[in-house]
PDB file of N, CA and C in Angstrom:
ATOM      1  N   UNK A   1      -4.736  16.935  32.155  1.00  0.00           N
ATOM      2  CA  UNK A   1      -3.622  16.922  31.236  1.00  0.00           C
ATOM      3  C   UNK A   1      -2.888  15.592  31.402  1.00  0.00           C
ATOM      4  N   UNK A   2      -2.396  14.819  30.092  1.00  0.00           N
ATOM      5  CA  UNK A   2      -2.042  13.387  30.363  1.00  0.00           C
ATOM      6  C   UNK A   2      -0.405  14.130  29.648  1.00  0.00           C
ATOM      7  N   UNK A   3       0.484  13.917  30.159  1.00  0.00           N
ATOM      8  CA  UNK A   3       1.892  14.283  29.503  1.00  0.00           C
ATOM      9  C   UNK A   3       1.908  15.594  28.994  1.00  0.00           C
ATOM     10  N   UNK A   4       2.152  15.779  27.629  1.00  0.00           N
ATOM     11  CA  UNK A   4       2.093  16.949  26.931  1.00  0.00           C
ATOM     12  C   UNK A   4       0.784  17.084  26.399  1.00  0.00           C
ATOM     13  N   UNK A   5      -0.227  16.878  26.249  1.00  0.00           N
ATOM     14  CA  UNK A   5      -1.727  17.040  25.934  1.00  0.00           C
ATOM     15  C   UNK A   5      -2.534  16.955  26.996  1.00  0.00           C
ATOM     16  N   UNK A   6      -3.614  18.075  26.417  1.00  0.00           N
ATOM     17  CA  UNK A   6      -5.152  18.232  26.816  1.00  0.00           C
ATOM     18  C   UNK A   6      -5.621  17.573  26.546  1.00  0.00           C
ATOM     19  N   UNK A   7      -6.771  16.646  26.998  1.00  0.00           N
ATOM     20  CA  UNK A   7      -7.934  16.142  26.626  1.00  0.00           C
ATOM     21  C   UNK A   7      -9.097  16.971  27.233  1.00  0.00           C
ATOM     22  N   UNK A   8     -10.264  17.079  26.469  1.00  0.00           N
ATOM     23  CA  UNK A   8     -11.149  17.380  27.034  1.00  0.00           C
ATOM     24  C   UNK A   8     -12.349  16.619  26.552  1.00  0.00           C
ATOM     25  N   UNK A   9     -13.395  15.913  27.128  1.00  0.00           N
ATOM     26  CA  UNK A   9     -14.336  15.328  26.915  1.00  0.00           C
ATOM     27  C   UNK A   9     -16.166  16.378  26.670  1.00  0.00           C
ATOM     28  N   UNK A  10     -16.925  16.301  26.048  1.00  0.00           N
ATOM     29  CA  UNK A  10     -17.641  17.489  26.398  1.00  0.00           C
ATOM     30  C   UNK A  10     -18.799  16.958  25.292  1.00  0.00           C
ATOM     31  N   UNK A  11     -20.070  17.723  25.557  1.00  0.00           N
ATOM     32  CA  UNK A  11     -21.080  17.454  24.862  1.00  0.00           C
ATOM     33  C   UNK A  11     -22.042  18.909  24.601  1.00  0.00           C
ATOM     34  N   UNK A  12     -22.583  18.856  23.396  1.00  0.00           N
ATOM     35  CA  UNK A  12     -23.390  20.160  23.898  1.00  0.00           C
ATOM     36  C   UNK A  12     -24.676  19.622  23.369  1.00  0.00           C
ATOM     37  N   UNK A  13     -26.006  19.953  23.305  1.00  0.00           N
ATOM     38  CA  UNK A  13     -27.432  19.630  23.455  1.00  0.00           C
ATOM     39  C   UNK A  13     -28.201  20.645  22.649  1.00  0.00           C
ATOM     40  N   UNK A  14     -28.977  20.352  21.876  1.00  0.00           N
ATOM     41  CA  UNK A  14     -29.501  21.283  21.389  1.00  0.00           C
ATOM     42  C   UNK A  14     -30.780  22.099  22.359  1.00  0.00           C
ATOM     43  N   UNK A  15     -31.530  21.214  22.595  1.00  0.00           N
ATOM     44  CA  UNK A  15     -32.312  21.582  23.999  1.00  0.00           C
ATOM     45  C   UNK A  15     -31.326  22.340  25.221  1.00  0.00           C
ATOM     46  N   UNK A  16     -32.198  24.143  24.781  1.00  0.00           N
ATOM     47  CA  UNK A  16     -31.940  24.544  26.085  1.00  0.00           C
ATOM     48  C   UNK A  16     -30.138  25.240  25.931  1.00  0.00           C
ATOM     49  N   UNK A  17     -29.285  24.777  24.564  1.00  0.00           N
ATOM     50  CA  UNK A  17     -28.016  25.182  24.455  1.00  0.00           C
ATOM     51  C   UNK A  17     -27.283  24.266  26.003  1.00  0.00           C
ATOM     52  N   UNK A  18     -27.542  23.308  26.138  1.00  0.00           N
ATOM     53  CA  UNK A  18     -27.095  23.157  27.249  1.00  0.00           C
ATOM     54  C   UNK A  18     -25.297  22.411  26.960  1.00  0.00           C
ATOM     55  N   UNK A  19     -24.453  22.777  27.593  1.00  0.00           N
ATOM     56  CA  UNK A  19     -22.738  22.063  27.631  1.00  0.00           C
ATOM     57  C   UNK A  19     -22.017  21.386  28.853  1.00  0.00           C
ATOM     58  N   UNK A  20     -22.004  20.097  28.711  1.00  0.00           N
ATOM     59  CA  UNK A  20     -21.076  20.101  29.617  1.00  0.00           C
ATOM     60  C   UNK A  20     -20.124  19.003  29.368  1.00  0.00           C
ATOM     61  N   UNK A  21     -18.704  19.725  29.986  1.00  0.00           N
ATOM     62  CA  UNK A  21     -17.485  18.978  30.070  1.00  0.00           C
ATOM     63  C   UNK A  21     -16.550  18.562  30.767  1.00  0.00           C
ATOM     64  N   UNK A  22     -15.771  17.510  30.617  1.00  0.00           N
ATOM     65  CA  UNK A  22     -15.179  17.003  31.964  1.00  0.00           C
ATOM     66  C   UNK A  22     -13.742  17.040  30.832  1.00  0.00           C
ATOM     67  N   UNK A  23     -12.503  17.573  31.851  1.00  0.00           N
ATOM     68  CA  UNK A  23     -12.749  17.772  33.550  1.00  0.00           C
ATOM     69  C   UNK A  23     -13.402  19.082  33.592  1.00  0.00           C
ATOM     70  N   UNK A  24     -14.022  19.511  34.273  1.00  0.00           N
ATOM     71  CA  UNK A  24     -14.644  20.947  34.281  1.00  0.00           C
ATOM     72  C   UNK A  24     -14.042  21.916  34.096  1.00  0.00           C
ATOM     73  N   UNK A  25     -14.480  22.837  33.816  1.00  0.00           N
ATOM     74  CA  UNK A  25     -14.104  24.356  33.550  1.00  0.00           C
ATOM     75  C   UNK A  25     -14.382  25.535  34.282  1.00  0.00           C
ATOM     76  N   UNK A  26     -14.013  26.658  34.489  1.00  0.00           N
ATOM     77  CA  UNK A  26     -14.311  27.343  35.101  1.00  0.00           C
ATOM     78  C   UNK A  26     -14.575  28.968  33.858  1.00  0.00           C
ATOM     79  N   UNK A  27     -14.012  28.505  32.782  1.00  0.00           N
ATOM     80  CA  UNK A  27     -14.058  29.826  32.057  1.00  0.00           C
ATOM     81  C   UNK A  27     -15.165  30.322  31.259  1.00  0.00           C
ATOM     82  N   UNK A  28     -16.316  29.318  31.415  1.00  0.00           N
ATOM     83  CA  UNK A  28     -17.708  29.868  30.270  1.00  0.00           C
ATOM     84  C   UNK A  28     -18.596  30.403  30.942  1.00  0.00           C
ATOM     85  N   UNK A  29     -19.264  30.885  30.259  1.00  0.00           N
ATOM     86  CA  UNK A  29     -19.505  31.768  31.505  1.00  0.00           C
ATOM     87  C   UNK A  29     -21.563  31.500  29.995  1.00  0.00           C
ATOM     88  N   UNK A  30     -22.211  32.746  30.523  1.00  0.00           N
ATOM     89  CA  UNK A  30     -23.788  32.575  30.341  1.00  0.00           C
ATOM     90  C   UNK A  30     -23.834  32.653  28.652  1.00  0.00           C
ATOM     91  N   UNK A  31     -22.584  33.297  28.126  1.00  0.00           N
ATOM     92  CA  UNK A  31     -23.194  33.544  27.176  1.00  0.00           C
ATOM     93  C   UNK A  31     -22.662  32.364  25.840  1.00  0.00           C
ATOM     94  N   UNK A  32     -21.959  31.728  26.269  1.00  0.00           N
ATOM     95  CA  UNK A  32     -21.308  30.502  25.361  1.00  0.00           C
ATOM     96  C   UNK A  32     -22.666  29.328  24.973  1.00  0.00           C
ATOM     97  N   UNK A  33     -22.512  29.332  23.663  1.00  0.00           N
ATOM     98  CA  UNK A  33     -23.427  28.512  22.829  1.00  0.00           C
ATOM     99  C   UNK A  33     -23.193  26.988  22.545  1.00  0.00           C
ATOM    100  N   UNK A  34     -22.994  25.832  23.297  1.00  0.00           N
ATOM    101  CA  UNK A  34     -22.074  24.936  22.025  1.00  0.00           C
ATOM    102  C   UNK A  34     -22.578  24.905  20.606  1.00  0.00           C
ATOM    103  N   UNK A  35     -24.360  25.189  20.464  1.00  0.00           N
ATOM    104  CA  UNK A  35     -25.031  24.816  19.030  1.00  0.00           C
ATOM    105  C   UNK A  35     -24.182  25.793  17.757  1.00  0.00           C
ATOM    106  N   UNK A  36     -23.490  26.986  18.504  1.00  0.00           N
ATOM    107  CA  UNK A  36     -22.835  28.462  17.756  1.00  0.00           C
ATOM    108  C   UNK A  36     -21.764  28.199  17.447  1.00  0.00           C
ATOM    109  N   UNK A  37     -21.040  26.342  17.631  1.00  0.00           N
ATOM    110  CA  UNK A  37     -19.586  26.670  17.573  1.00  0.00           C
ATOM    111  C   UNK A  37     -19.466  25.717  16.315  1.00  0.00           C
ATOM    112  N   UNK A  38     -18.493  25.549  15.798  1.00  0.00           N
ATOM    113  CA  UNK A  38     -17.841  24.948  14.372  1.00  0.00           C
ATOM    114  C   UNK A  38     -18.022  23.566  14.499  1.00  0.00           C
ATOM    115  N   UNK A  39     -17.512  22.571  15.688  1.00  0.00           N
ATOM    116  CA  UNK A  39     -17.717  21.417  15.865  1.00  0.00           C
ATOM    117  C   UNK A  39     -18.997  21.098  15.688  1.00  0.00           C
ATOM    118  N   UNK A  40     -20.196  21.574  16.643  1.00  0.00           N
ATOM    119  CA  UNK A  40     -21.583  21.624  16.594  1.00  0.00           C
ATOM    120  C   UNK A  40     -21.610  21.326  15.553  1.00  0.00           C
ATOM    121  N   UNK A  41     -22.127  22.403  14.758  1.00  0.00           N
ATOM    122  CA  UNK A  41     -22.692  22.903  13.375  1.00  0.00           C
ATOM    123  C   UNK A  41     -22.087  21.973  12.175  1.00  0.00           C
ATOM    124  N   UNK A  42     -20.797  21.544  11.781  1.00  0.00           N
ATOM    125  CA  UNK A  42     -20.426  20.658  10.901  1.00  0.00           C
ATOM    126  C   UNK A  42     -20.548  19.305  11.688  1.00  0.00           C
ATOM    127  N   UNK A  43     -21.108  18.834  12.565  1.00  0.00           N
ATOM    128  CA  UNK A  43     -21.614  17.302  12.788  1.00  0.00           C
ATOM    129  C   UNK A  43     -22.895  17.220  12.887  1.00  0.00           C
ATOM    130  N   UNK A  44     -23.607  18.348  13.241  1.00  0.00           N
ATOM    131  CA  UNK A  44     -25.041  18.260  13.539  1.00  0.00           C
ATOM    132  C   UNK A  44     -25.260  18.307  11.727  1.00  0.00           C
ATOM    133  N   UNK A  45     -24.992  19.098  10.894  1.00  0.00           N
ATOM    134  CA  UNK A  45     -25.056  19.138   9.211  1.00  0.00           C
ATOM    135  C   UNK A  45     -24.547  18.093   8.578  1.00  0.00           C
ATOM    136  N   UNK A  46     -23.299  17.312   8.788  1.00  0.00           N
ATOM    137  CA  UNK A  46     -23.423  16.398   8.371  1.00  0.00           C
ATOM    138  C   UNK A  46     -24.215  15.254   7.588  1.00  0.00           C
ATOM    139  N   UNK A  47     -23.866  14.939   6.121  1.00  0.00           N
ATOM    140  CA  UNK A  47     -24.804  13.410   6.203  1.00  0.00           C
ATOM    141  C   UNK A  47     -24.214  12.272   6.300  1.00  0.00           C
ATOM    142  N   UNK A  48     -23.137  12.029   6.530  1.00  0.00           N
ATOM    143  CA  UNK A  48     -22.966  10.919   7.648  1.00  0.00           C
ATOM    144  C   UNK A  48     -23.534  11.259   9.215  1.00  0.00           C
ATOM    145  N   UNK A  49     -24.333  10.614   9.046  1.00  0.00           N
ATOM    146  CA  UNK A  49     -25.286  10.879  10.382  1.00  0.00           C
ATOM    147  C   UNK A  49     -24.638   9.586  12.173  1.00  0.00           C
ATOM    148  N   UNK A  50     -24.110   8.707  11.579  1.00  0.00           N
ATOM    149  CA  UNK A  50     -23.826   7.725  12.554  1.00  0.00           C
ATOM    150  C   UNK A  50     -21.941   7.469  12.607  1.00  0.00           C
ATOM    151  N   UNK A  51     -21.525   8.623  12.321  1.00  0.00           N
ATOM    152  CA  UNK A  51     -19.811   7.869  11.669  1.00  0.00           C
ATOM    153  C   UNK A  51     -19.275   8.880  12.779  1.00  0.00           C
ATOM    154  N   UNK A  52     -18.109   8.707  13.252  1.00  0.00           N
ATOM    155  CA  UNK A  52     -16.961   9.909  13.692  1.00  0.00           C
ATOM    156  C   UNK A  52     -17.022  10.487  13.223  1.00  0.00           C
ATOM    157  N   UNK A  53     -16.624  11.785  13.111  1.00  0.00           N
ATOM    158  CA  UNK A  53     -16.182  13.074  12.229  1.00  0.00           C
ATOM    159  C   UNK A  53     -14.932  13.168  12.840  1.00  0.00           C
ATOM    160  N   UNK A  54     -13.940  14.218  12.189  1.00  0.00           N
ATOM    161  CA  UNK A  54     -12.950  14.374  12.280  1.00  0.00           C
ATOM    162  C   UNK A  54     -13.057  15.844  12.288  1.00  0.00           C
ATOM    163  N   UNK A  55     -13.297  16.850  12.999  1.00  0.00           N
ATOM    164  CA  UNK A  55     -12.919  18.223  12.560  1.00  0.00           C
ATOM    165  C   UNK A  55     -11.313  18.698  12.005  1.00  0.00           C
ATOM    166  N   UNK A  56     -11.921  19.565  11.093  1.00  0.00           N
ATOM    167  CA  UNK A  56     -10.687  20.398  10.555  1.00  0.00           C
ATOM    168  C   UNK A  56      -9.829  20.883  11.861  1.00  0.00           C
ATOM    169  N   UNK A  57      -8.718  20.808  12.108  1.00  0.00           N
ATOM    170  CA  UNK A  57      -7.818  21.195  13.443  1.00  0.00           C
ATOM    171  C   UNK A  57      -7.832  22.462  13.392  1.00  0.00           C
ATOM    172  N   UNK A  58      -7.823  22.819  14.848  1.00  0.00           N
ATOM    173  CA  UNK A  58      -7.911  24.589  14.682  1.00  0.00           C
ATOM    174  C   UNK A  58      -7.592  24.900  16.126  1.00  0.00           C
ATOM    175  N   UNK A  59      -7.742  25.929  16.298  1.00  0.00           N
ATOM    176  CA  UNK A  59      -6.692  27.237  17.449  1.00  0.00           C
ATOM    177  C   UNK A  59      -7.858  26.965  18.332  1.00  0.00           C
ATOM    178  N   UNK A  60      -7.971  26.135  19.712  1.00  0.00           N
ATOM    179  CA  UNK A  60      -8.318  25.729  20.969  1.00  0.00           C
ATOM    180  C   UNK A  60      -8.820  27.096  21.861  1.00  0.00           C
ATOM    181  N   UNK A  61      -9.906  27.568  22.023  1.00  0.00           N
ATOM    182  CA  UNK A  61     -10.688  28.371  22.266  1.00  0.00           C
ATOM    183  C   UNK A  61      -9.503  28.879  23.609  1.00  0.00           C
ATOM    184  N   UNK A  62      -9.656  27.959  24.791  1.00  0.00           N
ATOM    185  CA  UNK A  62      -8.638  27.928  26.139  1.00  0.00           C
ATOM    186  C   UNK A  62      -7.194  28.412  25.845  1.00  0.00           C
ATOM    187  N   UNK A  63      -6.612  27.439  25.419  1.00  0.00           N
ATOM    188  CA  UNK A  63      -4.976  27.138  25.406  1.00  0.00           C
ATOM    189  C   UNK A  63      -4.361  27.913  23.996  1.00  0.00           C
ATOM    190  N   UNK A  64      -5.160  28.046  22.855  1.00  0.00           N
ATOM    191  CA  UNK A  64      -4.681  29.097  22.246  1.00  0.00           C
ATOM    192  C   UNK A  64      -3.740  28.127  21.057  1.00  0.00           C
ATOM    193  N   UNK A  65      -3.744  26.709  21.318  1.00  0.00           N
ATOM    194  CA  UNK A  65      -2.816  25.480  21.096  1.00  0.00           C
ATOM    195  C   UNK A  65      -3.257  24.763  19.906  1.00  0.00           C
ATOM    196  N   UNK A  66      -3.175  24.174  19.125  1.00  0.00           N
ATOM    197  CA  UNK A  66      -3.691  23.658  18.116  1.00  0.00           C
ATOM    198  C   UNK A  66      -4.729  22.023  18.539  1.00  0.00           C
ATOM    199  N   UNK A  67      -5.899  22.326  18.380  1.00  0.00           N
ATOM    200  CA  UNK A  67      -6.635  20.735  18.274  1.00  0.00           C
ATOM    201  C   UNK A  67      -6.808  19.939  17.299  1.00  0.00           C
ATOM    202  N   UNK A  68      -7.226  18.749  17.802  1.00  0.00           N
ATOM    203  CA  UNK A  68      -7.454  18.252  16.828  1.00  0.00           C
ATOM    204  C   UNK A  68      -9.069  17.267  18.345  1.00  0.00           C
ATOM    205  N   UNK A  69     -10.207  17.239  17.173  1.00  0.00           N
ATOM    206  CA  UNK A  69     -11.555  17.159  17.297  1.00  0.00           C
ATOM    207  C   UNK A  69     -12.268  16.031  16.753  1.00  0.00           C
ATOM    208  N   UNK A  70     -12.850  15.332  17.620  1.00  0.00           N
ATOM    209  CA  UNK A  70     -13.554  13.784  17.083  1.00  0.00           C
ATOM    210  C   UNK A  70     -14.991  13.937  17.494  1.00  0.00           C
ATOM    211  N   UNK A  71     -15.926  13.722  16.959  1.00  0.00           N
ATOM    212  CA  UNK A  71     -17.236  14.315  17.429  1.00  0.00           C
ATOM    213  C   UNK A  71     -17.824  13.098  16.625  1.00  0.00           C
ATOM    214  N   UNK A  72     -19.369  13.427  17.964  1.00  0.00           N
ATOM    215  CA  UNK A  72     -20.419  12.524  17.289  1.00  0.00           C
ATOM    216  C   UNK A  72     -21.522  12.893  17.018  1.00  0.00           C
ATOM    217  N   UNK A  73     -22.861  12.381  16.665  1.00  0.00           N
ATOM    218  CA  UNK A  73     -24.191  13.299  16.656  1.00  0.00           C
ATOM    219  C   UNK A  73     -24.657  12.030  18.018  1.00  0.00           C
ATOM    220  N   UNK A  74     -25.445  12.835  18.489  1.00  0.00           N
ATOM    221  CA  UNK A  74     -26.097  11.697  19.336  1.00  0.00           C
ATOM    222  C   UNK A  74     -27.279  12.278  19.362  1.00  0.00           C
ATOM    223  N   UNK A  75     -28.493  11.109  19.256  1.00  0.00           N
ATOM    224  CA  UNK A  75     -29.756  10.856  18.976  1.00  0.00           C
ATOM    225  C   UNK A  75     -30.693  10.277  19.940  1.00  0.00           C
ATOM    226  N   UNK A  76     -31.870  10.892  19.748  1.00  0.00           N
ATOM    227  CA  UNK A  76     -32.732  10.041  20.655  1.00  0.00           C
ATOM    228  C   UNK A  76     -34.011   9.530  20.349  1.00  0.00           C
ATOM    229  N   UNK A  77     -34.363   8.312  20.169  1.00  0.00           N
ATOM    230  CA  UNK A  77     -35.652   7.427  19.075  1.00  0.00           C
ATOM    231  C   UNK A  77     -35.467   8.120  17.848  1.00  0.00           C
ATOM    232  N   UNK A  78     -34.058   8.100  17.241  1.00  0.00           N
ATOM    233  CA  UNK A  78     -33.755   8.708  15.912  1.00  0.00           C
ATOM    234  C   UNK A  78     -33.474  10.132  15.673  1.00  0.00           C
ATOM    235  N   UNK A  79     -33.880  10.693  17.063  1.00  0.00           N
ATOM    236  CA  UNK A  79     -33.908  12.318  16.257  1.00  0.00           C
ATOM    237  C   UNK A  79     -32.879  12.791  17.024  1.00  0.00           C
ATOM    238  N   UNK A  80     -32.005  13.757  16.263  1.00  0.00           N
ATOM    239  CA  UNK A  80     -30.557  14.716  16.548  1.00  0.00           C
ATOM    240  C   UNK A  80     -31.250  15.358  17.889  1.00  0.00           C
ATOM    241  N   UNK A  81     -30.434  15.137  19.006  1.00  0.00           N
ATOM    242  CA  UNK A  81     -30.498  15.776  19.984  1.00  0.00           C
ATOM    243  C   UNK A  81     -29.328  16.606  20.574  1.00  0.00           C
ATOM    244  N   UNK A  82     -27.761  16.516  19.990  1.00  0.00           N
ATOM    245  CA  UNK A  82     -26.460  17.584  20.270  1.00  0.00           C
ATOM    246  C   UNK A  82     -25.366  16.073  19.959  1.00  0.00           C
ATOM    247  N   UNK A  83     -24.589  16.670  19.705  1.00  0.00           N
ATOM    248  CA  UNK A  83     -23.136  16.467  19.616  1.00  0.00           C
ATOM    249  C   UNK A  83     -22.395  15.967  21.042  1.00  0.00           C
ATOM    250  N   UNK A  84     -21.593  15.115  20.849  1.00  0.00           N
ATOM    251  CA  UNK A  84     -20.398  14.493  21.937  1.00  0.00           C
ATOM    252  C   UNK A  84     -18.892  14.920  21.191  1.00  0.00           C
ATOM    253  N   UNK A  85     -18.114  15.283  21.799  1.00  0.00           N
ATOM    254  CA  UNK A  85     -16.760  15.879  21.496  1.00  0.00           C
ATOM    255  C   UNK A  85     -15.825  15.065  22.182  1.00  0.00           C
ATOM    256  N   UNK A  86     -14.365  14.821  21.774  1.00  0.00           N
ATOM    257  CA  UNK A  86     -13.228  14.646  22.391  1.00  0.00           C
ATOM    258  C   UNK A  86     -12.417  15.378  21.874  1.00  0.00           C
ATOM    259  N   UNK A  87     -11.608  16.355  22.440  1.00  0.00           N
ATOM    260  CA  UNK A  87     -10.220  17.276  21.886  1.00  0.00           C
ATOM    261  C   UNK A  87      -9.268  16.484  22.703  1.00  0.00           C
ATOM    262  N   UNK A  88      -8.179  16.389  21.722  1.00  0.00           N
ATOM    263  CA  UNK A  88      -6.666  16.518  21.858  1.00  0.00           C
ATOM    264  C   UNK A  88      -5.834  17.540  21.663  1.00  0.00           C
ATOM    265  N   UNK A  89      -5.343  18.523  22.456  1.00  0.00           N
ATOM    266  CA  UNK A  89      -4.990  19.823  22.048  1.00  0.00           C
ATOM    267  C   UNK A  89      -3.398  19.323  22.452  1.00  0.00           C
ATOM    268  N   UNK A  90      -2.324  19.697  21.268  1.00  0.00           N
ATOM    269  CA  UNK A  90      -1.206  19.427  21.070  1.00  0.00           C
ATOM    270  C   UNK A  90      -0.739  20.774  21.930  1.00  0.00           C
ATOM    271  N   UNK A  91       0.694  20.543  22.603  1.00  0.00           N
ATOM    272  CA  UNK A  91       1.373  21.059  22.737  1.00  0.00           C
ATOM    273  C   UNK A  91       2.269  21.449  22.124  1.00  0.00           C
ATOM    274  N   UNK A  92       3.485  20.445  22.205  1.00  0.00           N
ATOM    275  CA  UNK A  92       4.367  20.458  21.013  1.00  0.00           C
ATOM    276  C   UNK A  92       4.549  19.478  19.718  1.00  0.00           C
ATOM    277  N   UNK A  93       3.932  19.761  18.732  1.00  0.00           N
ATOM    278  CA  UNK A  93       3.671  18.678  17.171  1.00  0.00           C
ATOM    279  C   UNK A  93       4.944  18.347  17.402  1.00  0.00           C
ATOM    280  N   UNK A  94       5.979  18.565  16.786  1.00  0.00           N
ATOM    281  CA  UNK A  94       7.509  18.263  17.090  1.00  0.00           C
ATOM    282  C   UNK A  94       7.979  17.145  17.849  1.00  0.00           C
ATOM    283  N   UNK A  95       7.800  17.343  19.140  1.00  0.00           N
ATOM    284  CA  UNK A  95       8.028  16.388  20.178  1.00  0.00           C
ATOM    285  C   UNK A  95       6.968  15.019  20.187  1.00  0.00           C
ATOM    286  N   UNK A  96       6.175  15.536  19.777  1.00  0.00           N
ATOM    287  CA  UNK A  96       4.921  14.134  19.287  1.00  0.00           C
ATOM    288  C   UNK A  96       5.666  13.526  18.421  1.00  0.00           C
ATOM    289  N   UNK A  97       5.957  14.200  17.332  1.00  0.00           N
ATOM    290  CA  UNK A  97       6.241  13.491  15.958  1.00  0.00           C
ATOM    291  C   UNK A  97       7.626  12.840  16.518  1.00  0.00           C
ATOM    292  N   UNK A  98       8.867  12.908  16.869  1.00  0.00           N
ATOM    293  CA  UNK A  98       9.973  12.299  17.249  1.00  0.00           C
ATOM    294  C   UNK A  98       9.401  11.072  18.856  1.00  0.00           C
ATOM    295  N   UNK A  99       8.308  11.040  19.452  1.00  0.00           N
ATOM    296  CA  UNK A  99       8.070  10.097  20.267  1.00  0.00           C
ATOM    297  C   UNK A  99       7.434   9.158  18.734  1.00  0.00           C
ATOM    298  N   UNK A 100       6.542   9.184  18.617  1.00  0.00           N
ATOM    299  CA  UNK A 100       5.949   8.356  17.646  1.00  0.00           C
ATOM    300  C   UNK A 100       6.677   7.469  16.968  1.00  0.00           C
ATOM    301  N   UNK A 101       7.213   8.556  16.472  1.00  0.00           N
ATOM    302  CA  UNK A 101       8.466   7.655  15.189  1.00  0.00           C
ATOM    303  C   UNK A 101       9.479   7.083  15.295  1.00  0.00           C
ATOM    304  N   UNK A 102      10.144   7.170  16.957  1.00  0.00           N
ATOM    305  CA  UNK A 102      10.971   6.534  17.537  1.00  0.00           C
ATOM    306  C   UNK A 102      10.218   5.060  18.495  1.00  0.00           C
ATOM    307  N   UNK A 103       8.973   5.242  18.871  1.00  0.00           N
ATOM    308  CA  UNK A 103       8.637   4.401  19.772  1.00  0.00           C
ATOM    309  C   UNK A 103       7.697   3.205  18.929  1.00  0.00           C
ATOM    310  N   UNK A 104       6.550   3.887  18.312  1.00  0.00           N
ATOM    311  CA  UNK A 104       5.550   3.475  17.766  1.00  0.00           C
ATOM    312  C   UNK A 104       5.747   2.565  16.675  1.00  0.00           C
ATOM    313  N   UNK A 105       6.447   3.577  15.903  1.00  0.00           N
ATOM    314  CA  UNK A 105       7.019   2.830  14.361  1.00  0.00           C
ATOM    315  C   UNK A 105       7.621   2.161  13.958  1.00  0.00           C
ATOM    316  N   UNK A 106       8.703   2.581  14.932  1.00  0.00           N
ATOM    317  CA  UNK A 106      10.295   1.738  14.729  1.00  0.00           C
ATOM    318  C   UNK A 106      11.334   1.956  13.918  1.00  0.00           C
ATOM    319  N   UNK A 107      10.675   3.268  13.185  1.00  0.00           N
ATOM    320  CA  UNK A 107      11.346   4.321  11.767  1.00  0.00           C
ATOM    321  C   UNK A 107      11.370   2.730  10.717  1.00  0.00           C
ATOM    322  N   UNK A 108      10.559   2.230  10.926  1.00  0.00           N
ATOM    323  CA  UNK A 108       9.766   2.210   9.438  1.00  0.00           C
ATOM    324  C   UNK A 108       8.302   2.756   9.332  1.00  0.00           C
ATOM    325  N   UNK A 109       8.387   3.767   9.863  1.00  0.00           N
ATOM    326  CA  UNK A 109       6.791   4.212   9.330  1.00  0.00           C
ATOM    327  C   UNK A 109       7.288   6.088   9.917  1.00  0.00           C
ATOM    328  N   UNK A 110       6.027   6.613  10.047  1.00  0.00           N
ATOM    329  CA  UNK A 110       6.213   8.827   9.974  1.00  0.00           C
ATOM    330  C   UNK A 110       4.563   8.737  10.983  1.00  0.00           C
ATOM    331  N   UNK A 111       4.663   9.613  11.421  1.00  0.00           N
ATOM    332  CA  UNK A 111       3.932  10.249  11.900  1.00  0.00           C
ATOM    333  C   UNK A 111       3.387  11.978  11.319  1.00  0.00           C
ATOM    334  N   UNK A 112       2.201  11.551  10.927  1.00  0.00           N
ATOM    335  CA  UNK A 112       1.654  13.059  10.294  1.00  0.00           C
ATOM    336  C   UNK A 112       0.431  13.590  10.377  1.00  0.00           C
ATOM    337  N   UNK A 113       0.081  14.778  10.450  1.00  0.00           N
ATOM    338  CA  UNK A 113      -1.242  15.426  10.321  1.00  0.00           C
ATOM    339  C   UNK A 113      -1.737  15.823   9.734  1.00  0.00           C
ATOM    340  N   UNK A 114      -3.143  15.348   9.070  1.00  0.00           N
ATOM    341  CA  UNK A 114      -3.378  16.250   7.746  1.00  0.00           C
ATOM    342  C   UNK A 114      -5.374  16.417   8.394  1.00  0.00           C
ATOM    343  N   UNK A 115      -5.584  17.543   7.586  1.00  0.00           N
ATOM    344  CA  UNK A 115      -6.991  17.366   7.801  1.00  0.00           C
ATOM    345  C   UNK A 115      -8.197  16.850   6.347  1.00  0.00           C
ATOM    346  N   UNK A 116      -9.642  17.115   6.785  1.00  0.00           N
ATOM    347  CA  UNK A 116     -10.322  16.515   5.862  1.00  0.00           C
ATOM    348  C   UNK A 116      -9.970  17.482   4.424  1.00  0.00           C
TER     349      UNK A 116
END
């Protein structure tokens, strides 16, 4: 945890369903899929095949907290082999939005969230 946010770094594999993420976890247990989850499945489908994605933000499996999701496809001699993830799971939007716009901007500019 860096301040008020989660990060979590993480990858899942299509070979084998295999996941792993740093900093580690202790809560998955045998039967968790990454290929079964939303991130997976809308980057692995994708046809932007080489770009960021941006997932739609949504309710953080753990923390229950709102994310927001940057994913990649990653390949090997061309062919889709699983997904790379970074979450930012917000704590308080609120308190983000008044650091931002006081520090960042200089209140000439807003801080906002929208999805795809």
């Amino acid at each position: 945890m860096f301040n008020d946010r989660h990060y979590w770094m993480y990858c899942g594999l299509e070979q084998d369903e295999i996941y792993m993420q740093y900093p580690g976890q202790t809560w998955i247990d045998e039967t968790y899929s990454p290929i079964k989850r939303h991130w997976y499945q809308d980057t692995k489908n994708s046809s932007e095949t080489d770009k960021v994605r941006f997932i739609e933000p949504y309710e953080d499996f753990t923390s229950g907290k709102l994310a927001f999701t940057s994913t990649k496809r990653i390949t090997q001699n061309g062919a889709f082999v699983g997904v790379a993830a970074i979450d930012e799971v917000k704590v308080n939007l609120r308190e983000e939005e008044v650091l931002y716009n006081n520090a960042t901007f200089k209140k000439k500019g807003f801080a906002f969230a929208t999805s795809p």
